[in-house]
N, C-alpha and C. Protein backbone atom coordinates (compact mmCIF):
# COMPACT_ATOMS: atom_id res chain seq x y z
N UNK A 1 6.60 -44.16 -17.01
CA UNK A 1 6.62 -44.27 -15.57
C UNK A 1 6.96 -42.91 -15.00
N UNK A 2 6.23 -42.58 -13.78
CA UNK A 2 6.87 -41.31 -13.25
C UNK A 2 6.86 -41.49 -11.62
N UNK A 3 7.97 -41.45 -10.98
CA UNK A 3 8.05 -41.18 -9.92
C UNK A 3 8.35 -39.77 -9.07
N UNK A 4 7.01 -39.55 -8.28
CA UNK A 4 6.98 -38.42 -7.77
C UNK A 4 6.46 -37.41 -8.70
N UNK A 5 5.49 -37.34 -9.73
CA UNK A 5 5.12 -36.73 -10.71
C UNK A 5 6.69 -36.59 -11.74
N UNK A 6 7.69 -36.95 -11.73
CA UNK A 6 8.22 -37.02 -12.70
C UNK A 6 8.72 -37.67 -13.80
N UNK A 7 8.54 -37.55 -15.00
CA UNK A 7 9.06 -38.66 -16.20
C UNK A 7 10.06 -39.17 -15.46
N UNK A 8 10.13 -40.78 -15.88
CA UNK A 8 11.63 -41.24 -15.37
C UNK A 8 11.93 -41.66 -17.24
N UNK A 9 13.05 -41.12 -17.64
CA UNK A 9 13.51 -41.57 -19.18
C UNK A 9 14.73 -42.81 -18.71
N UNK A 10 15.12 -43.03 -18.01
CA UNK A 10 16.47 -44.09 -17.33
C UNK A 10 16.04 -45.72 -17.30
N UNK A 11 16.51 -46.59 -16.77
CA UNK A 11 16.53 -47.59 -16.67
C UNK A 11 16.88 -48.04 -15.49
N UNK A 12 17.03 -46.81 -14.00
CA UNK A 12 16.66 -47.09 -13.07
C UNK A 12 16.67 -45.64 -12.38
N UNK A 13 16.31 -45.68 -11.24
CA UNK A 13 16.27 -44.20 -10.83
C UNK A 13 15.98 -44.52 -9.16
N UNK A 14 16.31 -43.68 -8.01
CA UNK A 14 16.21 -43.91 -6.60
C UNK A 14 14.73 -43.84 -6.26
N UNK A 15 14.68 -44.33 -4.88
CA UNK A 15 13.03 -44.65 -4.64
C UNK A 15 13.43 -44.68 -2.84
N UNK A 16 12.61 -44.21 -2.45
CA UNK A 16 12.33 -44.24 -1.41
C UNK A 16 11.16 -44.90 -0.05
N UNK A 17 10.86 -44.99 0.76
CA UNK A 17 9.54 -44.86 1.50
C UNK A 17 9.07 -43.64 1.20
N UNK A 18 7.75 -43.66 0.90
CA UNK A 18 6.99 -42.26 0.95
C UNK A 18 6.91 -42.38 -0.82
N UNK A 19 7.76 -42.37 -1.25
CA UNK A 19 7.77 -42.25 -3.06
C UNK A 19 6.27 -42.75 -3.87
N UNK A 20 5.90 -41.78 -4.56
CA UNK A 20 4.72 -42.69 -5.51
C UNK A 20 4.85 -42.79 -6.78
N UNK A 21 4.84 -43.82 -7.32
CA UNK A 21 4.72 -44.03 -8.20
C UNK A 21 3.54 -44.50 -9.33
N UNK A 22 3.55 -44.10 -10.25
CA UNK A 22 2.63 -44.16 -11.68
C UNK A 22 2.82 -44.74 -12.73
N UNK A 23 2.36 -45.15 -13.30
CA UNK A 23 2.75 -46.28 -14.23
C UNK A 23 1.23 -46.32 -15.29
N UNK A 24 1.52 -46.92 -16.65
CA UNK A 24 0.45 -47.23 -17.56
C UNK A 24 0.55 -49.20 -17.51
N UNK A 25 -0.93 -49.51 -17.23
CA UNK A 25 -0.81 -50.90 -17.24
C UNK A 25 -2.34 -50.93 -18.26
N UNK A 26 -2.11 -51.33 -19.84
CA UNK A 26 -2.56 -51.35 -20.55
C UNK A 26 -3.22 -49.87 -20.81
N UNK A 27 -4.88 -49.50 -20.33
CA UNK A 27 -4.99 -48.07 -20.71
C UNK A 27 -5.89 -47.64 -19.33
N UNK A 28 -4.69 -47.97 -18.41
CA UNK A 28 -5.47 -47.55 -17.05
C UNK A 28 -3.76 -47.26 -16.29
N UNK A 29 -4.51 -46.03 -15.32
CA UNK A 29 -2.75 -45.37 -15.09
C UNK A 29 -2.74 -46.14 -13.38
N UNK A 30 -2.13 -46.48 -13.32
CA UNK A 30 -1.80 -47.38 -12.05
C UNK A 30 -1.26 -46.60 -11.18
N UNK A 31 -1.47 -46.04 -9.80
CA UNK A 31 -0.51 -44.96 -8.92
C UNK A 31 -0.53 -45.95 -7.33
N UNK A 32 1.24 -46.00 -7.19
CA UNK A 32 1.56 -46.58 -6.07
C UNK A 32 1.87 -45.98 -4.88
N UNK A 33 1.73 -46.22 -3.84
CA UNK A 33 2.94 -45.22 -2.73
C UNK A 33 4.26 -46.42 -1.99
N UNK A 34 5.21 -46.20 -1.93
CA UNK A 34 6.25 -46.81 -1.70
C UNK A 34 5.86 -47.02 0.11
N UNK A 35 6.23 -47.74 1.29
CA UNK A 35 6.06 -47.78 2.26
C UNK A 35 6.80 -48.16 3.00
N UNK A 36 7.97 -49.25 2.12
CA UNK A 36 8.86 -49.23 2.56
C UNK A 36 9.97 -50.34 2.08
N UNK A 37 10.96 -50.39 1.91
CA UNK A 37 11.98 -51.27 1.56
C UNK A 37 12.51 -52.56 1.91
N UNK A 38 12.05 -53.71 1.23
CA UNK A 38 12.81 -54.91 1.56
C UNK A 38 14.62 -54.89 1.78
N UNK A 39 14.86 -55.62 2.44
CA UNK A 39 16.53 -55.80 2.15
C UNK A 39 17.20 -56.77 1.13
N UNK A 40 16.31 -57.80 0.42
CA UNK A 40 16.14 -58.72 -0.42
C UNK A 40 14.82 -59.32 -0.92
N UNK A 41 14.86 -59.47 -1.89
CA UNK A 41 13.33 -60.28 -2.34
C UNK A 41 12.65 -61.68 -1.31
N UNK A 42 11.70 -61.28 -1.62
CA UNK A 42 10.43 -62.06 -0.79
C UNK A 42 9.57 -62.49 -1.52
N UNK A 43 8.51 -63.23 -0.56
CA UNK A 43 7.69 -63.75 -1.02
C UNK A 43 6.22 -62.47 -1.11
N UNK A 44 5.55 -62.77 -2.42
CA UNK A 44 4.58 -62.02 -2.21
C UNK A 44 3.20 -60.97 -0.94
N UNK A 45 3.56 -62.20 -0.38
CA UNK A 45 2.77 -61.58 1.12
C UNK A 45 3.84 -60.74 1.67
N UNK A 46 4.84 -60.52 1.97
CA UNK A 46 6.00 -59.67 2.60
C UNK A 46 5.90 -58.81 1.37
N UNK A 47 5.88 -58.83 -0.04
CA UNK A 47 6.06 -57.38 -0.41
C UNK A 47 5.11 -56.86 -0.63
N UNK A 48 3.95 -57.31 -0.89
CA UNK A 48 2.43 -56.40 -0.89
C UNK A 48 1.97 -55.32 0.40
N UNK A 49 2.87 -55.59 1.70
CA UNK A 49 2.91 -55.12 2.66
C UNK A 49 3.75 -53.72 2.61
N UNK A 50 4.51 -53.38 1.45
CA UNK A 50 5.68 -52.34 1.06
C UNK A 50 5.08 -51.60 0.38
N UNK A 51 3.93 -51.62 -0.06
CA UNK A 51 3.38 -50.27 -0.88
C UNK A 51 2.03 -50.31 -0.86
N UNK A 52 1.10 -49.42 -1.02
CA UNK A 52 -0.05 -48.85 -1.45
C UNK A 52 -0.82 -48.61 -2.13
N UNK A 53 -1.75 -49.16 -2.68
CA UNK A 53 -2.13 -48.89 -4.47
C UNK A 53 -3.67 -47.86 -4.08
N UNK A 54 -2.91 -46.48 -4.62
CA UNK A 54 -3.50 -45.14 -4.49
C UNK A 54 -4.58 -45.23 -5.10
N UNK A 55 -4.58 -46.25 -6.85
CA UNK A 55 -4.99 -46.13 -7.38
C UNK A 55 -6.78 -46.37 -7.08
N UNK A 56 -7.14 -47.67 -6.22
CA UNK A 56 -8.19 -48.46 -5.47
C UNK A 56 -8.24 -47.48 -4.54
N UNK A 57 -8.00 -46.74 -4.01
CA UNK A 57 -7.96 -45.57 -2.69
C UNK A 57 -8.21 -44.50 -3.25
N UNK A 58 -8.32 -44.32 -4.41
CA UNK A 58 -8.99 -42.74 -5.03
C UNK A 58 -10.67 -42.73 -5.02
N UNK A 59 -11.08 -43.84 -4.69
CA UNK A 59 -12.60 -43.71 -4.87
C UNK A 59 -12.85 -43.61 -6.05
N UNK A 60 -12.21 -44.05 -7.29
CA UNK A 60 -12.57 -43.93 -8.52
C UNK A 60 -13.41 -45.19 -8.91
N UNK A 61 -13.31 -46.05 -8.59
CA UNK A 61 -14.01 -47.00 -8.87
C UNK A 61 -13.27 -48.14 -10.04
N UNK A 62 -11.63 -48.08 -9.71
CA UNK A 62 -11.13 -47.97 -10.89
C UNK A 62 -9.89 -47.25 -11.03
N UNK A 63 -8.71 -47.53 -11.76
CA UNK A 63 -7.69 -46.84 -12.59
C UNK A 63 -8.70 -45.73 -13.56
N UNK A 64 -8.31 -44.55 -13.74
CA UNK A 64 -8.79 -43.88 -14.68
C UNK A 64 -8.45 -43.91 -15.93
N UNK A 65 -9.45 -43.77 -17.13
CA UNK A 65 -8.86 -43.92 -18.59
C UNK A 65 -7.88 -43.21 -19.09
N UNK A 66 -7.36 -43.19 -20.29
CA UNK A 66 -6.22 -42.53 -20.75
C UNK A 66 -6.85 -41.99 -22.10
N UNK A 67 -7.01 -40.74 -22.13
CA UNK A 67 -7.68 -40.15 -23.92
C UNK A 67 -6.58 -39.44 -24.36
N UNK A 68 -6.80 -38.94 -25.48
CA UNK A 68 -5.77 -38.28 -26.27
C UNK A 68 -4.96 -38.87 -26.50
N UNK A 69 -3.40 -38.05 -26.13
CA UNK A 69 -1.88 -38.29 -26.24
C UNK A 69 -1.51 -38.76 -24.94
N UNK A 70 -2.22 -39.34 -23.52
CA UNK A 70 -1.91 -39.47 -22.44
C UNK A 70 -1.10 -38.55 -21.71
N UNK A 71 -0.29 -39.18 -20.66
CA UNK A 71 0.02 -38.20 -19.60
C UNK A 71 0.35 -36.85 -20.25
N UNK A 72 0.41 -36.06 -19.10
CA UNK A 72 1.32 -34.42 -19.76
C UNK A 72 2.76 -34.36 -19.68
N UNK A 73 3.01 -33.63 -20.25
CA UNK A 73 4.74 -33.68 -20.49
C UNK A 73 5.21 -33.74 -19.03
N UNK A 74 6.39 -33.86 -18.83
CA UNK A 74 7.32 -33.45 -18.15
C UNK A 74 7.58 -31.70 -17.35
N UNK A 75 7.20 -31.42 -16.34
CA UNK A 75 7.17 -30.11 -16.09
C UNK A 75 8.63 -29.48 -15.91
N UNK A 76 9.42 -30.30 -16.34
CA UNK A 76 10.71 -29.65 -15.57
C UNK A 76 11.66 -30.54 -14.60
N UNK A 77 12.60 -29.72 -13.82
CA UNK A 77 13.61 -30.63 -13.13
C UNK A 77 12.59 -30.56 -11.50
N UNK A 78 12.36 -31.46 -10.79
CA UNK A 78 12.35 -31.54 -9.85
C UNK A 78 12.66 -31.56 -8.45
N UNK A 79 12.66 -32.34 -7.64
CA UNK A 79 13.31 -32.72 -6.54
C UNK A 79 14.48 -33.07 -6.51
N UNK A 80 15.71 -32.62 -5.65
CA UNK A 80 17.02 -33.55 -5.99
C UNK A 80 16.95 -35.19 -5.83
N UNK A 81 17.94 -35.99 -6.50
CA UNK A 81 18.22 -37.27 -6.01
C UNK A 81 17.89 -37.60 -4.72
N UNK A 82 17.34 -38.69 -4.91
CA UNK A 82 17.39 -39.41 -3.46
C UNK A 82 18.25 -40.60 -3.39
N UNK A 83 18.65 -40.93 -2.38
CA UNK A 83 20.07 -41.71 -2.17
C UNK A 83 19.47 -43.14 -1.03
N UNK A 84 17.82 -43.57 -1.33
CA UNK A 84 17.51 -44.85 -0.26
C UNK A 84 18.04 -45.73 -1.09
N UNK A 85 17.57 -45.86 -2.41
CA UNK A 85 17.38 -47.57 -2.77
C UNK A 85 17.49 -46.87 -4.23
N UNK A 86 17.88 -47.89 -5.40
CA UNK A 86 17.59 -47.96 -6.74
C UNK A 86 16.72 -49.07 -6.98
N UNK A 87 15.55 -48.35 -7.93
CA UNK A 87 15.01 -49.46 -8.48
C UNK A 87 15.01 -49.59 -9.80
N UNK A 88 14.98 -50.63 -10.18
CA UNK A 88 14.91 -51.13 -12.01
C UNK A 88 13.71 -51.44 -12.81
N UNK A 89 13.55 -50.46 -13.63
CA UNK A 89 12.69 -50.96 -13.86
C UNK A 89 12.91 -51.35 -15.91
């Protein structure tokens, strides 16, 4: 998983509105944009309304495949912490 182009190695990490996230769902890379934060869980129609799936919006026709060794490493330290929300994943 990487949020904001970065590896997440944790078992949870902060998230914001605006945040995107990436993910492998079988051998297609899934990319989200965050939009915005519940205050408690909902029902599906209320949270499909909270994010973006970049992935259907790239004009790819499609998640793109995964060859080789998949994603690229880790470039380094990024952005500082953000302090909206933790999510678990």
């Amino acid at each position: 998983m990487r949020l904001d182009g970065r590896v997440i190695d944790r078992a949870s990490a902060l998230v914001r509105a605006g945040s995107v996230l990436s993910y492998l769902r079988d051998d297609e890379v899934i990319v989200v944009r965050v939009e915005g934060l519940a205050a408690q869980r909902g029902p599906y129609d209320e949270a499909r309304q909270l994010y973006t799936d970049l992935t259907r919006n790239a004009g790819l026709g499609g998640a793109p495949k995964l060859t080789g060794a998949g994603a690229p490493p880790s470039t380094g330290a990024g952005s500082p912490p953000l302090t909206t929300a933790t999510a678990t994943f």
